[in-house]
C-alpha atoms as a PDB file:
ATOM      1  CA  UNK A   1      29.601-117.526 -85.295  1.00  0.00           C
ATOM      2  CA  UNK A   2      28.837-115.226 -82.409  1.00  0.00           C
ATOM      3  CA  UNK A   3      25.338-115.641 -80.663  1.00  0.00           C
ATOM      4  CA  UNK A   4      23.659-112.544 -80.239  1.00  0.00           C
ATOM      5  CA  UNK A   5      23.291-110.726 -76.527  1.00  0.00           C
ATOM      6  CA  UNK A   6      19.726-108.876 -75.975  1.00  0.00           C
ATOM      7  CA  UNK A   7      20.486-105.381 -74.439  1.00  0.00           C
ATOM      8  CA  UNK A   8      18.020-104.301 -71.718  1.00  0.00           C
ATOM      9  CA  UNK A   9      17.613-101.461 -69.635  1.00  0.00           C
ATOM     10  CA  UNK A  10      16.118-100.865 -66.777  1.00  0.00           C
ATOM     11  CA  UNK A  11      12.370 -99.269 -66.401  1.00  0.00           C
ATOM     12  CA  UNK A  12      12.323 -95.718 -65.153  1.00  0.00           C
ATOM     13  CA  UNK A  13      10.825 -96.706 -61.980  1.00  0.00           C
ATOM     14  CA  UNK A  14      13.815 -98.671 -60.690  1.00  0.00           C
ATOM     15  CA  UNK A  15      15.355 -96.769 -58.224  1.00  0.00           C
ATOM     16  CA  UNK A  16      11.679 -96.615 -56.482  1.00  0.00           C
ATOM     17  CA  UNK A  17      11.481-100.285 -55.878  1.00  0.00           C
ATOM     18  CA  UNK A  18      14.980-100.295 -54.961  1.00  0.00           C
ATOM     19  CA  UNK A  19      13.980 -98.019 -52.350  1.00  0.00           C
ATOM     20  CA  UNK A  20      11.434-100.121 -50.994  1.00  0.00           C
ATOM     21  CA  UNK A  21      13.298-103.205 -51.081  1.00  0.00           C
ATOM     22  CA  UNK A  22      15.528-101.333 -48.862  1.00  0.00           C
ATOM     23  CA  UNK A  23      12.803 -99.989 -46.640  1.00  0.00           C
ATOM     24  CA  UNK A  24      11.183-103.226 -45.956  1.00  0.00           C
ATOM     25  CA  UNK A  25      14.109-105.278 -45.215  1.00  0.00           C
ATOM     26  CA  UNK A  26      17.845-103.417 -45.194  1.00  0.00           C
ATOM     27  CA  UNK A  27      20.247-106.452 -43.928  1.00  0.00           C
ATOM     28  CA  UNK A  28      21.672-108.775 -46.654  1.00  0.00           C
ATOM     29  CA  UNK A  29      19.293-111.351 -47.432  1.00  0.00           C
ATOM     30  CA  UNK A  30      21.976-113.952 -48.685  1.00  0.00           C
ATOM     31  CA  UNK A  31      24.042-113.641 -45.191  1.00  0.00           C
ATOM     32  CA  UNK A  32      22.672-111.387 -42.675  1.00  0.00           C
ATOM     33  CA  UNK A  33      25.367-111.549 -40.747  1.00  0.00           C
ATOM     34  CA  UNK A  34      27.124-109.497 -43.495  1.00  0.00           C
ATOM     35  CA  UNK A  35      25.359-106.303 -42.314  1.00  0.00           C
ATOM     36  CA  UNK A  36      23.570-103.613 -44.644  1.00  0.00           C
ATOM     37  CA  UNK A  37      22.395-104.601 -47.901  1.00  0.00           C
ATOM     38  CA  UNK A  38      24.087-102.413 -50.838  1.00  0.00           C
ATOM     39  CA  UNK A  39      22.317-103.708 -53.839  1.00  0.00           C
ATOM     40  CA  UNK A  40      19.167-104.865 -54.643  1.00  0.00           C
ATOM     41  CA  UNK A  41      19.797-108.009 -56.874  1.00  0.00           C
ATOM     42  CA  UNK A  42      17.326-109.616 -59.231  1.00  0.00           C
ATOM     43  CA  UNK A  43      16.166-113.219 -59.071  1.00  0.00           C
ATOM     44  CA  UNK A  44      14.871-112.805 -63.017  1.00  0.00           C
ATOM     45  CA  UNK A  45      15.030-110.494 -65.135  1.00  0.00           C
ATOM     46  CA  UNK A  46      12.158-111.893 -67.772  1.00  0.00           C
ATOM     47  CA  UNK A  47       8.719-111.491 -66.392  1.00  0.00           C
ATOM     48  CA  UNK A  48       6.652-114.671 -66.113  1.00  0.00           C
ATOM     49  CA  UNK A  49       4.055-115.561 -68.939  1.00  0.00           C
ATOM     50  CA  UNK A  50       1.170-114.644 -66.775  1.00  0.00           C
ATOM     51  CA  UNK A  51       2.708-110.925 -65.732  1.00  0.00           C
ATOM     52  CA  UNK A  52       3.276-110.622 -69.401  1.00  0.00           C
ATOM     53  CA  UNK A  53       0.007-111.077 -70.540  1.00  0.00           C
ATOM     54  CA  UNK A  54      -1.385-108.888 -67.545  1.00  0.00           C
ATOM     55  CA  UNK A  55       1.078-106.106 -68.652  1.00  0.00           C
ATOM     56  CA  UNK A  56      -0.088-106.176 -72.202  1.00  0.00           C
ATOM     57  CA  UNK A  57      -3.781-105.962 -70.551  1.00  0.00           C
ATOM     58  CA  UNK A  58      -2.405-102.799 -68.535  1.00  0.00           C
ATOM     59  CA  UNK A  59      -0.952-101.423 -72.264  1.00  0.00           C
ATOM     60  CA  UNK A  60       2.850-102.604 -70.455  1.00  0.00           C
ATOM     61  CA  UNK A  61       3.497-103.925 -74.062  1.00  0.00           C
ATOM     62  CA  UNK A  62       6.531-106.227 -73.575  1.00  0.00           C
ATOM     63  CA  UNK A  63       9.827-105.231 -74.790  1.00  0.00           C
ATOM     64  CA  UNK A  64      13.274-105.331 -74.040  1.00  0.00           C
ATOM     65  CA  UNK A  65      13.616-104.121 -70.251  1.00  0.00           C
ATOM     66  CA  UNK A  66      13.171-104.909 -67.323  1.00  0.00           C
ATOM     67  CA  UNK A  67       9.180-105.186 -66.605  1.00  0.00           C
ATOM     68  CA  UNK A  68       9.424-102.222 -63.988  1.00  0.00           C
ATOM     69  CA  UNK A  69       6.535-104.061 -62.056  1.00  0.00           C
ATOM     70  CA  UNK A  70       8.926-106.170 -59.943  1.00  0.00           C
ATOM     71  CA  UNK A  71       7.478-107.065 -56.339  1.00  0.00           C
ATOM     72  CA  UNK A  72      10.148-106.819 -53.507  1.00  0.00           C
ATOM     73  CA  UNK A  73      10.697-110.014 -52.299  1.00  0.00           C
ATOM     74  CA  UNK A  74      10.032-111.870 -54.750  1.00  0.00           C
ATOM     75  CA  UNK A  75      11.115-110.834 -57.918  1.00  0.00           C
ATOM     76  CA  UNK A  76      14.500-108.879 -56.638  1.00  0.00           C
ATOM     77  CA  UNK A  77      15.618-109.110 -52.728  1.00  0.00           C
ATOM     78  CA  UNK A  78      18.244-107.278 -51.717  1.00  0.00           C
ATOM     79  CA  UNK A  79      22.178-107.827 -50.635  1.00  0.00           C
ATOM     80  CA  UNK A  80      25.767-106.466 -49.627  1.00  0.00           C
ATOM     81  CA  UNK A  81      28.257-106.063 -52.190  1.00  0.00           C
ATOM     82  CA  UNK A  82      30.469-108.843 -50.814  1.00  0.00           C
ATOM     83  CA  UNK A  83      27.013-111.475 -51.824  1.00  0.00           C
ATOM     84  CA  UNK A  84      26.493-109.781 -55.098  1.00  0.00           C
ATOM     85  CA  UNK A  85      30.482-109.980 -56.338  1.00  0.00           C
ATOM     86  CA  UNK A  86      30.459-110.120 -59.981  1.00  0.00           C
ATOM     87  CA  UNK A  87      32.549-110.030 -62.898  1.00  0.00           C
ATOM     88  CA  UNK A  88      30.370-110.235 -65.889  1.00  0.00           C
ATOM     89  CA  UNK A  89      27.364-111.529 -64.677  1.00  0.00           C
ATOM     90  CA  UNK A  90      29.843-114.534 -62.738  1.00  0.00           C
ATOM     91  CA  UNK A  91      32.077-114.864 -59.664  1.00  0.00           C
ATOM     92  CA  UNK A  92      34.197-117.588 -58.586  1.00  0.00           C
ATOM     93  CA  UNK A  93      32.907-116.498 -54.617  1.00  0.00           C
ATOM     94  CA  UNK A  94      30.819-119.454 -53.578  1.00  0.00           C
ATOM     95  CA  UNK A  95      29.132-116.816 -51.171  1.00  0.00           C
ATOM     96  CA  UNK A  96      28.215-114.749 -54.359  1.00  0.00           C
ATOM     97  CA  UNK A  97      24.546-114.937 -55.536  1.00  0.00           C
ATOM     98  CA  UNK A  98      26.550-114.865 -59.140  1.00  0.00           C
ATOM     99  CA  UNK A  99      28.310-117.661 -58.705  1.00  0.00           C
ATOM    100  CA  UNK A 100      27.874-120.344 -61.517  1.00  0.00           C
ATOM    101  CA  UNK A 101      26.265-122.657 -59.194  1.00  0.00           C
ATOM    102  CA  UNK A 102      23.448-120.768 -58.740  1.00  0.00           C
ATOM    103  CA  UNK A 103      23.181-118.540 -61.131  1.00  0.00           C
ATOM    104  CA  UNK A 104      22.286-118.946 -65.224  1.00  0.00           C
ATOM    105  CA  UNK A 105      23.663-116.916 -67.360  1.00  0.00           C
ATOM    106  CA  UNK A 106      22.194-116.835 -70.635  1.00  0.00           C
ATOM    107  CA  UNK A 107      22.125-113.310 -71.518  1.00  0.00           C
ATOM    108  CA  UNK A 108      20.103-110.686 -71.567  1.00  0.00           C
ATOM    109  CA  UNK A 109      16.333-111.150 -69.847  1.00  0.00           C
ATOM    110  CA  UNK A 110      17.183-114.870 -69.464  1.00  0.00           C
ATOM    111  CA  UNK A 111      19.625-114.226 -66.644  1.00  0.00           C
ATOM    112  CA  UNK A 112      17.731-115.924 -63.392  1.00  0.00           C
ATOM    113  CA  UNK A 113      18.795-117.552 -60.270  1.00  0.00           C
ATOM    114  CA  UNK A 114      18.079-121.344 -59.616  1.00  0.00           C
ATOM    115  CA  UNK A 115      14.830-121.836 -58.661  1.00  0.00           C
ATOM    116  CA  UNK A 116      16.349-123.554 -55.414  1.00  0.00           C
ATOM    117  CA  UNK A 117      18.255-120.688 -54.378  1.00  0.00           C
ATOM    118  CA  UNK A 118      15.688-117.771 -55.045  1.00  0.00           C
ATOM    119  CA  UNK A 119      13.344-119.572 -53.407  1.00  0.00           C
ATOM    120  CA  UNK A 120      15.915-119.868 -50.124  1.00  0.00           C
ATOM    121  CA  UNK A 121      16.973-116.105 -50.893  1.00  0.00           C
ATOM    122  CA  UNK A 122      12.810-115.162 -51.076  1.00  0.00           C
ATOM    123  CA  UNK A 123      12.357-117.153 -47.646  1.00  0.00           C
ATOM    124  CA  UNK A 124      15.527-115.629 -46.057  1.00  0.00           C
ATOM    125  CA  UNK A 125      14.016-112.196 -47.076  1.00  0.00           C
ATOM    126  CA  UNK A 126      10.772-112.567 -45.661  1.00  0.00           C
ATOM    127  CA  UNK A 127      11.912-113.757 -42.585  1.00  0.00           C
ATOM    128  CA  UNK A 128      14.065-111.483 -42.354  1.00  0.00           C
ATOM    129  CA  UNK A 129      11.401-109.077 -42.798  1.00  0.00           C
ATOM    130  CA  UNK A 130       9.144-110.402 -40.105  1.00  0.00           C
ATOM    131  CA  UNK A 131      11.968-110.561 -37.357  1.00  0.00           C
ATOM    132  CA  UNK A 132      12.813-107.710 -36.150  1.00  0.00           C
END
């Protein structure tokens, strides 16, 4: 029997965020020493239980994309390619932010990092951030 996959998409808005992500903070939050972020990489996709209930408040009726309401830093950070390798949603790179060690992969909006390594990869942003 072959478990179903939910398809999302991304919210139109995307590319905005991405741009801020970018604008606040442009080194690779996973290894700074890596240079220039090239990606901005989610830590969830699914928006909490409390965003979703504000969204439906806002008339953001949940469905099957990404909310569009992510906040940089904490929701999505941003890294090079080299920390973002993936092949599938996995990579065998320890270094990758993919890698099955750190990474669920359940399919669809229930993709997320561990909660131990977003919140080093939300702290390592921030920093980051703060020092110029």
């Amino acid at each position: 029997m072959r478990k179903s996959v939910t398809k999302f998409e991304y919210a139109s808005n995307w590319s905005r965020i991405c741009r801020q992500v970018y604008k606040l903070q442009p080194r690779c939050s996973n290894n700074p020493l890596h240079g220039r972020a090239t990606v901005v990489h989610h830590l969830h996709y699914r928006r909490s239980l409390l965003r979703r209930i504000l969204g439906i408040c806002l008339l953001h009726f949940p469905s099957a994309s990404v909310s569009g309401y992510e906040i940089p830093g904490w929701d999505c950070i941003n890294v090079c390619y080299r920390c973002h390798n993936n092949y599938y949603g996995r990579s065998i790179d320890p270094a990758s932010v993919h890698h099955s060690s750190v990474w669920v992969q359940l399919g669809g909006l229930k993709n997320h990092q561990v909660w131990i390594k977003a919140w080093e990869l939300r702290i390592k942003f921030w920093l980051l951030t703060l020092i110029p």
